[in-house]
N, C-alpha and C. Protein backbone atom coordinates (compact mmCIF):
# COMPACT_ATOMS: atom_id res chain seq x y z
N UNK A 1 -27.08 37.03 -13.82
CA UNK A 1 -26.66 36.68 -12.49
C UNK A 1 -26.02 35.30 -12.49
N UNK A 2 -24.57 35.37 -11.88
CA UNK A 2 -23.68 34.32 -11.62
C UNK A 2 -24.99 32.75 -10.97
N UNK A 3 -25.13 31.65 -11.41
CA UNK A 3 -25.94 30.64 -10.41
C UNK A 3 -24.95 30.18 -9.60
N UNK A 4 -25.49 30.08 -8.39
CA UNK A 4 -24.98 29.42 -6.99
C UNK A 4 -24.27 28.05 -6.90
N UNK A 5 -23.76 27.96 -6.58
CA UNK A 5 -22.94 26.32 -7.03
C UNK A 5 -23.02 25.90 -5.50
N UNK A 6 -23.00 24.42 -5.56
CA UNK A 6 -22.77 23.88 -4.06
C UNK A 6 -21.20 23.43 -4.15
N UNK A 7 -20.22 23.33 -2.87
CA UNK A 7 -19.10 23.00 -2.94
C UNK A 7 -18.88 21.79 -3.71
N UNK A 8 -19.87 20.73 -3.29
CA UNK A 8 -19.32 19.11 -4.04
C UNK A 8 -19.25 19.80 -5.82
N UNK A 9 -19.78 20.62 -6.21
CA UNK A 9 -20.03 21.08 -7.51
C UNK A 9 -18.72 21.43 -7.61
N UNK A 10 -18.26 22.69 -7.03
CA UNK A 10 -17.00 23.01 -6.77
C UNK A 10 -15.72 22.24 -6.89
N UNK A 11 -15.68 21.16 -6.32
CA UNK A 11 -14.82 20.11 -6.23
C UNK A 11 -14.84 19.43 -7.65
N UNK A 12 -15.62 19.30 -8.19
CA UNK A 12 -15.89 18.38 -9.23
C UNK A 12 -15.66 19.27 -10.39
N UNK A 13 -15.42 20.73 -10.24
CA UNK A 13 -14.75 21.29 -11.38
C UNK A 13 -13.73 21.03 -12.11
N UNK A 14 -12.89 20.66 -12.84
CA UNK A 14 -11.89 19.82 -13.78
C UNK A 14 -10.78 21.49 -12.94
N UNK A 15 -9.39 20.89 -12.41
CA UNK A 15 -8.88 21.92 -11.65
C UNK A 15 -7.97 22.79 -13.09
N UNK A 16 -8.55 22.75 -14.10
CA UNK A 16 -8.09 23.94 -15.36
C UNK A 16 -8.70 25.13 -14.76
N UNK A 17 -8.32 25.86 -14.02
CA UNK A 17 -9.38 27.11 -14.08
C UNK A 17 -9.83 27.57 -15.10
N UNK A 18 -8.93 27.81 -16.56
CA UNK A 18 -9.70 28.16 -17.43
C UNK A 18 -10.79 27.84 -18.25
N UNK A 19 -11.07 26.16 -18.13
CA UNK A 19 -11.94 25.69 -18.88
C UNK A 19 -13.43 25.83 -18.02
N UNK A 20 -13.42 25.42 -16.66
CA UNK A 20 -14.07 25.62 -15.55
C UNK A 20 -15.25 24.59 -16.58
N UNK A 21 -14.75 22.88 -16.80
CA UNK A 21 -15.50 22.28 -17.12
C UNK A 21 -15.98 20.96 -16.06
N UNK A 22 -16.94 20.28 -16.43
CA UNK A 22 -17.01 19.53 -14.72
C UNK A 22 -17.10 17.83 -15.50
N UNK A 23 -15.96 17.27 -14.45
CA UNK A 23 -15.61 15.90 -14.40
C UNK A 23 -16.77 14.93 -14.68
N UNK A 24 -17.34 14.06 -15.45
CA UNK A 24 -17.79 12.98 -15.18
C UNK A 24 -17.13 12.08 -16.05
N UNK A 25 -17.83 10.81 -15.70
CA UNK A 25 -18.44 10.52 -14.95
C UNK A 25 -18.44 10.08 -12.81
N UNK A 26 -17.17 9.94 -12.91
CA UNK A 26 -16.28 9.77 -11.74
C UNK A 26 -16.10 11.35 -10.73
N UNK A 27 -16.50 11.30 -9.23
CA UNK A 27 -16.57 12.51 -8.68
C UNK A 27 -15.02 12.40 -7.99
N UNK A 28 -14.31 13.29 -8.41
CA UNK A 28 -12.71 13.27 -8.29
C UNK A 28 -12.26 13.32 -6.95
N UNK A 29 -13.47 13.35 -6.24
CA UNK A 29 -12.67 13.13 -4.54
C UNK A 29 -13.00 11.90 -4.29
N UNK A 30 -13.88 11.21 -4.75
CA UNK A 30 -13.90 9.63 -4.02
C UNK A 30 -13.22 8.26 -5.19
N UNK A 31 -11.45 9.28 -4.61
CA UNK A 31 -10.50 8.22 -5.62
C UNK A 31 -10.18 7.08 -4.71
N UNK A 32 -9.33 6.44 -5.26
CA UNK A 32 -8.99 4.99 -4.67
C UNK A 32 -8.63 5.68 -3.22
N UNK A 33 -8.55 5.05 -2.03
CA UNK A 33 -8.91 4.71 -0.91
C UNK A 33 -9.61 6.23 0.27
N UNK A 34 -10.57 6.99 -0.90
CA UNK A 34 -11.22 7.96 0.14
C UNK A 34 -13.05 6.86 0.43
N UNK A 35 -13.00 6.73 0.71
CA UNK A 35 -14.20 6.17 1.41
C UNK A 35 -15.24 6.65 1.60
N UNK A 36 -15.54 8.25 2.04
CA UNK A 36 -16.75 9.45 2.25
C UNK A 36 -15.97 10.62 2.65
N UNK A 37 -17.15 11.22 1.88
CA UNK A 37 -16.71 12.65 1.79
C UNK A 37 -18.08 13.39 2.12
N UNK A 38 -18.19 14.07 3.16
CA UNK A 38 -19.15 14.61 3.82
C UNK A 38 -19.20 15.93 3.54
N UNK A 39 -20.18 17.02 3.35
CA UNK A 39 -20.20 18.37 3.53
C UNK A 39 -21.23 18.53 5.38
N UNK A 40 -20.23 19.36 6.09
CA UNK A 40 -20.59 19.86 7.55
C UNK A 40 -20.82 20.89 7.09
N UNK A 41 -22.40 21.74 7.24
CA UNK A 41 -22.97 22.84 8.03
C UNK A 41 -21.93 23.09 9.37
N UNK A 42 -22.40 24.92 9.35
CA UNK A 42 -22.36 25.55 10.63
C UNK A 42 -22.92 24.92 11.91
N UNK A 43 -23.98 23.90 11.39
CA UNK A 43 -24.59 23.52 12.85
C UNK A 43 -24.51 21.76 12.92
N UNK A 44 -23.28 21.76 12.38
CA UNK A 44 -23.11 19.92 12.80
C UNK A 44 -23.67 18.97 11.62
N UNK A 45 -24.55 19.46 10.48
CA UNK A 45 -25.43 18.23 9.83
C UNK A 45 -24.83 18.26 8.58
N UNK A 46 -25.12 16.99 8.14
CA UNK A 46 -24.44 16.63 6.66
C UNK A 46 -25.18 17.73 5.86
N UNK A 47 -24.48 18.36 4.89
CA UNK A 47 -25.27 18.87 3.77
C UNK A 47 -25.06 18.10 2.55
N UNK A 48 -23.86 17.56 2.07
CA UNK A 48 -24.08 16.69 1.07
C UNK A 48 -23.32 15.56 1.34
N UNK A 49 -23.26 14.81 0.96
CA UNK A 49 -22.36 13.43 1.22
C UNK A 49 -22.12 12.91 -0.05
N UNK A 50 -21.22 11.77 -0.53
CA UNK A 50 -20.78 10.60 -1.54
C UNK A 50 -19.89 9.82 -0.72
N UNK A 51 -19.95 8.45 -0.50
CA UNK A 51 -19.39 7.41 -0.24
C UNK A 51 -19.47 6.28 -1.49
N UNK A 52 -18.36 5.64 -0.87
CA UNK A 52 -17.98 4.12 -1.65
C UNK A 52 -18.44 3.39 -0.65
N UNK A 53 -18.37 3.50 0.63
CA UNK A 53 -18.80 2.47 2.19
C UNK A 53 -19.29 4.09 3.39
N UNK A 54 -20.43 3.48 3.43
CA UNK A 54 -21.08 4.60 4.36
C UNK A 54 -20.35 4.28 6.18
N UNK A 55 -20.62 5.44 6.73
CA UNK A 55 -20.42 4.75 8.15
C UNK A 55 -20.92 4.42 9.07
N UNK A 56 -20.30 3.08 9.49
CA UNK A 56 -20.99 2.36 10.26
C UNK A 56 -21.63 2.62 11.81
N UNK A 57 -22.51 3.91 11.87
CA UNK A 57 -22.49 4.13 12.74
C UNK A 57 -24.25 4.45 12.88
N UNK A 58 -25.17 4.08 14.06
CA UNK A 58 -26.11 4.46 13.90
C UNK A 58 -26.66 5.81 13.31
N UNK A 59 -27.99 6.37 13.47
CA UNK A 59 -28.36 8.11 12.80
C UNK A 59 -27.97 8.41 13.89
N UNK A 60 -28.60 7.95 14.86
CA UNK A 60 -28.12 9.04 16.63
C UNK A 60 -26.52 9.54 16.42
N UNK A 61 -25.75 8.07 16.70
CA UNK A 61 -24.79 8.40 16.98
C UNK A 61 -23.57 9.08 15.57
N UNK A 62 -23.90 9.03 14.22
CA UNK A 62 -23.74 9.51 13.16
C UNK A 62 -23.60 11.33 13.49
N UNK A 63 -24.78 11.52 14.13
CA UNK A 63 -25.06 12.81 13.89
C UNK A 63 -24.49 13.47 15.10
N UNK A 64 -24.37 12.98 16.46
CA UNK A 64 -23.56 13.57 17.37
C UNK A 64 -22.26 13.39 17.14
N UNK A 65 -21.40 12.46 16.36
CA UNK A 65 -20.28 12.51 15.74
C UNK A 65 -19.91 13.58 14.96
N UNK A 66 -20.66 13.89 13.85
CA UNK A 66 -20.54 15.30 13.06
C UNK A 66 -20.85 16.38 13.73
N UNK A 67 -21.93 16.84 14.59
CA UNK A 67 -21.94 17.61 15.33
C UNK A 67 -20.55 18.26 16.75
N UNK A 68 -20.01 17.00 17.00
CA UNK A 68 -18.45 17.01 17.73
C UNK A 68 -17.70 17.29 16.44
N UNK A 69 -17.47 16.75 15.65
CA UNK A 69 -16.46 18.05 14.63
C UNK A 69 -16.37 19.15 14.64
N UNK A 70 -17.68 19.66 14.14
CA UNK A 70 -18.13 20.73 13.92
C UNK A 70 -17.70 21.58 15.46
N UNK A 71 -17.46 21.17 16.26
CA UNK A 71 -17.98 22.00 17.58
C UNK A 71 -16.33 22.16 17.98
N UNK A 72 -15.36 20.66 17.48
CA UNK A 72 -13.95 20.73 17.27
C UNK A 72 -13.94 22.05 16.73
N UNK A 73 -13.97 22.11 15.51
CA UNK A 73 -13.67 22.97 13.90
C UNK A 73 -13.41 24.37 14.61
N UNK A 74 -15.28 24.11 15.26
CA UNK A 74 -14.90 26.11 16.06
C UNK A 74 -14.20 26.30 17.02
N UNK A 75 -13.72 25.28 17.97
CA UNK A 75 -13.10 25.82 19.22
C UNK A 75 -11.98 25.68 18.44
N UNK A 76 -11.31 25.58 17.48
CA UNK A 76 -9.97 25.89 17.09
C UNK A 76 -9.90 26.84 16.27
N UNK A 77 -10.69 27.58 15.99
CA UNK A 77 -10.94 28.96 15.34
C UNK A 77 -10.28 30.23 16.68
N UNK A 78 -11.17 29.68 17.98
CA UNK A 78 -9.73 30.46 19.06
C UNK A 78 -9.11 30.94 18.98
N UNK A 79 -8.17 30.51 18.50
CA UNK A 79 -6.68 30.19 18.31
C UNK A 79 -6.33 30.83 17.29
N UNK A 80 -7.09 31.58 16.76
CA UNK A 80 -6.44 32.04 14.86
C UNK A 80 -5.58 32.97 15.30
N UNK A 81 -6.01 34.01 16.17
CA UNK A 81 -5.05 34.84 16.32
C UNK A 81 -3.61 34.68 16.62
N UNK A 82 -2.97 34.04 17.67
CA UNK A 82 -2.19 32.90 17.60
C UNK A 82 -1.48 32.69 16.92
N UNK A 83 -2.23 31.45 16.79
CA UNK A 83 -1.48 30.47 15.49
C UNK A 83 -2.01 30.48 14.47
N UNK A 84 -2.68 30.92 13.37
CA UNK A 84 -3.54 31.58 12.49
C UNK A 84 -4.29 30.38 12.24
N UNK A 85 -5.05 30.91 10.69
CA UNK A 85 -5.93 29.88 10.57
C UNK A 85 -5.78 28.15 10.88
N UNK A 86 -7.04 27.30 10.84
CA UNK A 86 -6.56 26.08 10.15
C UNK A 86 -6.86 25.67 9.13
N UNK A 87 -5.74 24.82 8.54
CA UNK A 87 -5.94 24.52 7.41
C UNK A 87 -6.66 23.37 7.33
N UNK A 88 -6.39 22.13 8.33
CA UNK A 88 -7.09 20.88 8.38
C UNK A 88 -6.95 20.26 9.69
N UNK A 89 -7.76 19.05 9.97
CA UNK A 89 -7.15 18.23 10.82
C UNK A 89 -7.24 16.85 10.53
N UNK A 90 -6.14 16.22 11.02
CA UNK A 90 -6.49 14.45 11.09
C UNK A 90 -6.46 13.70 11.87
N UNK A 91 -7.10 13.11 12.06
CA UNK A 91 -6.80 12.37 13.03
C UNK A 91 -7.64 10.23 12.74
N UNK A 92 -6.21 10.03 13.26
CA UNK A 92 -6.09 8.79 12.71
C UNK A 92 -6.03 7.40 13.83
N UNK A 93 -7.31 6.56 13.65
CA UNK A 93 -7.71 5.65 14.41
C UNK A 93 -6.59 3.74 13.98
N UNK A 94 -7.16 2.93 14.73
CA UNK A 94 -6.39 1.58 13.68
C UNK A 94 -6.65 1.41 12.74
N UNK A 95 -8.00 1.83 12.12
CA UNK A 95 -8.72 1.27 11.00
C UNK A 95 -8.73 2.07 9.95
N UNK A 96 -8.78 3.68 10.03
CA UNK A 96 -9.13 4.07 9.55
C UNK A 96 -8.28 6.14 9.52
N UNK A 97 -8.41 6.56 8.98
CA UNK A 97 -8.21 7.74 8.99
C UNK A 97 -9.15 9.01 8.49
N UNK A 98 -9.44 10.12 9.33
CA UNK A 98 -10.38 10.95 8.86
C UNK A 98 -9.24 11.97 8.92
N UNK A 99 -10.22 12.71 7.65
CA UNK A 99 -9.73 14.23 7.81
C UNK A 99 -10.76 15.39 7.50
N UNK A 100 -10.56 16.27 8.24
CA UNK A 100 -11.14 17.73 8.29
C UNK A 100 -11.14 18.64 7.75
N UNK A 101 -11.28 19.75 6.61
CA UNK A 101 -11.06 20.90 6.06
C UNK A 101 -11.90 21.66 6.19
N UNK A 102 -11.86 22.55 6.76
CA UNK A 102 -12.70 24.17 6.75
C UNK A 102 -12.88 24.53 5.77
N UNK A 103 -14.05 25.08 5.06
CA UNK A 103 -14.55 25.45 3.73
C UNK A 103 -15.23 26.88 3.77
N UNK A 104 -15.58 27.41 2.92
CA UNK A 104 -16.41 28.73 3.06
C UNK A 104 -17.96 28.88 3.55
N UNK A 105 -18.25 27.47 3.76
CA UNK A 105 -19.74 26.72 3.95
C UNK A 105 -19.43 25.82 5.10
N UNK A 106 -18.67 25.78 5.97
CA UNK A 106 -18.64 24.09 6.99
C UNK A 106 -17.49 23.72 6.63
N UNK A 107 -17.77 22.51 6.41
CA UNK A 107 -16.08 21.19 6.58
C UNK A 107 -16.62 20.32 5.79
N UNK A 108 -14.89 19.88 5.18
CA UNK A 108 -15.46 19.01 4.49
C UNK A 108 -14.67 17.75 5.13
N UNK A 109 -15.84 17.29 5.76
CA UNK A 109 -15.04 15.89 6.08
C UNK A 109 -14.85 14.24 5.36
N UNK A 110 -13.70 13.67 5.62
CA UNK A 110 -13.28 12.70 4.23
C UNK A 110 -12.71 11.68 5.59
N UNK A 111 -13.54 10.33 5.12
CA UNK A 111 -12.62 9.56 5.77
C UNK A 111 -12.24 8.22 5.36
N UNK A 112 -10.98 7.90 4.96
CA UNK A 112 -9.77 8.11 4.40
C UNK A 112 -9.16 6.04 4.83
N UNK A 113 -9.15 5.55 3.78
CA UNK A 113 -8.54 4.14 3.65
C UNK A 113 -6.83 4.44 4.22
N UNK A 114 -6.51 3.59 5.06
CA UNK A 114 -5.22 3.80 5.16
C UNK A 114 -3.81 3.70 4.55
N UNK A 115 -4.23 3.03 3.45
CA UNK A 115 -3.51 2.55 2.24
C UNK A 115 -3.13 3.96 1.48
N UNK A 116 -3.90 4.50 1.75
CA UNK A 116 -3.28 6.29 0.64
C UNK A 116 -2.81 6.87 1.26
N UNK A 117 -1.91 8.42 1.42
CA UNK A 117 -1.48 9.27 1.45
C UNK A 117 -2.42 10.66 1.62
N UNK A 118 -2.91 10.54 3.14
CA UNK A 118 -3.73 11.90 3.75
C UNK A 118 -2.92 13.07 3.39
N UNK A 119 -1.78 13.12 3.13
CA UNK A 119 -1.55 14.67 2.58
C UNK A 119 -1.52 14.94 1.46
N UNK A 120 -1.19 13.96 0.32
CA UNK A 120 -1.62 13.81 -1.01
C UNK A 120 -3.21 14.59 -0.92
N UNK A 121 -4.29 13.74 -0.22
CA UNK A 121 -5.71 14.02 -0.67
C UNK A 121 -6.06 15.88 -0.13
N UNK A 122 -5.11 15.60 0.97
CA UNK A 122 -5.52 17.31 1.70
C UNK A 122 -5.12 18.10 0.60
N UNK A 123 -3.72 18.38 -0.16
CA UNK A 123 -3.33 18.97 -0.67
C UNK A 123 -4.12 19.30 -2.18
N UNK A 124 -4.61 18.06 -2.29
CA UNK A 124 -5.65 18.06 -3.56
C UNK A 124 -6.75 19.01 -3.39
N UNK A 125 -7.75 18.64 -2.13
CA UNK A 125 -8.54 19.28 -1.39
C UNK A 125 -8.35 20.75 -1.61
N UNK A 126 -7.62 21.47 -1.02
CA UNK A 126 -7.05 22.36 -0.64
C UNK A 126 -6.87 23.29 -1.66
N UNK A 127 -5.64 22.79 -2.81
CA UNK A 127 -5.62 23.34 -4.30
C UNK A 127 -7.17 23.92 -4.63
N UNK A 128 -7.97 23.04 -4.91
CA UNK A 128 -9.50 22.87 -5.76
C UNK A 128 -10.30 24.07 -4.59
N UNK A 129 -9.80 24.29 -3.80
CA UNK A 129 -10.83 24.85 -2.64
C UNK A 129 -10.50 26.60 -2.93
N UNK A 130 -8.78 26.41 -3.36
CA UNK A 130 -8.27 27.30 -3.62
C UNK A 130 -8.74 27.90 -5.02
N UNK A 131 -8.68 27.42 -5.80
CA UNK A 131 -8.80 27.84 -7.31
C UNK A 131 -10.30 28.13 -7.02
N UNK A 132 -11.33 27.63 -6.33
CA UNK A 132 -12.77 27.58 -6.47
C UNK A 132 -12.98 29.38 -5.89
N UNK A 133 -12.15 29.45 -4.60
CA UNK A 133 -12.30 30.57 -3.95
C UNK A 133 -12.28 31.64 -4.80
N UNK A 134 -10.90 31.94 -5.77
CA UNK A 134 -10.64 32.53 -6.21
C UNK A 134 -11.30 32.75 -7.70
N UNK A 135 -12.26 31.84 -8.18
CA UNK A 135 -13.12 32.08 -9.45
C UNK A 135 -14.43 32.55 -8.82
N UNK A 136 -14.86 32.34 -7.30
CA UNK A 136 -16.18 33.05 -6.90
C UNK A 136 -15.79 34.29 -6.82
N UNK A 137 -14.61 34.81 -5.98
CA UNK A 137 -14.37 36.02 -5.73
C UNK A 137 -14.00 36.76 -6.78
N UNK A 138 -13.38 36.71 -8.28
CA UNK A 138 -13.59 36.80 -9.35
C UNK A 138 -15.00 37.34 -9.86
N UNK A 139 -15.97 36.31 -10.12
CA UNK A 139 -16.84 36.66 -10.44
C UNK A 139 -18.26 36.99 -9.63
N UNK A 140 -18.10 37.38 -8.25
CA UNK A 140 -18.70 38.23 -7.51
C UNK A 140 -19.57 37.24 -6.90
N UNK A 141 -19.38 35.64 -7.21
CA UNK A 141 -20.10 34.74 -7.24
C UNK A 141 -20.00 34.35 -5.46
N UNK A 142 -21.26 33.52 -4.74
CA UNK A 142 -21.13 33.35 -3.47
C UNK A 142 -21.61 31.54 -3.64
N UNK A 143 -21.37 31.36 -2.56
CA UNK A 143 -21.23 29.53 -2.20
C UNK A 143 -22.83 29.62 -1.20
N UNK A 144 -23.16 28.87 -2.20
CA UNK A 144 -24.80 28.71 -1.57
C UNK A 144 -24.51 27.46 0.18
């Protein structure tokens, strides 16, 4: 039996599909100016996290912040029919920039030094999310 992988695992796969070997020592999403990278549950709460600078925000208000994503994420699910899926969102403050990706598990939310290139990192994102999809569904494998 295939073992269960968590997405940050996922991510951290070296993007060779064929070797399907895993990066260290360095976790390949928190490159020069990503800041945190959050895994969102269905119901608003971190499931995994890695930061370089955590955020500055109390637990209360931390967690009703992720919980308003999350609650974003679905009311734009609506809309698929429409305008089909989404792929991401961003949205970008003075300081700072976050971004959003829908995953097979939640969102993965990343928020983002302004000095880099948010579609550079989405597109990275995105690729790895892609290749990951397609080696579970491959091997019959599911995202714990």
């Amino acid at each position: 039996m295939l073992a269960k992988r968590s997405l940050f695992e996922d991510l951290m796969l070296h993007t060779n599909a064929e070797k399907k070997e895993f990066v260290t020592p360095i976790d390949p999403v928190l490159e020069k100016g990503v800041e945190y990278v959050a895994i969102i549950n269905e119901n608003g709460k971190i499931e995994d996290v890695r930061y370089k600078n955590d955020i500055n925000l109390t637990s209360v208000k931390k967690e009703m912040f992720f919980m308003s994503l999350r609650l974003q994420n679905l009311m734009q699910s609506d809309f698929d029919e429409e305008f089909g899926t989404l792929s991401y969102t961003m949205t970008e403050r003075k300081n700072s920039r976050f971004v959003s990706i829908p995953t097979p598990t939640g969102i993965l939310f990343a928020k983002l030094d302004k000095s880099i290139n948010p579609f550079l990192f989405i597109r990275k994102i995105l690729r790895i999310l892609n290749i990951s999809k397609r080696f579970v569904e491959s091997s019959n494998g599911v995202y714990q």
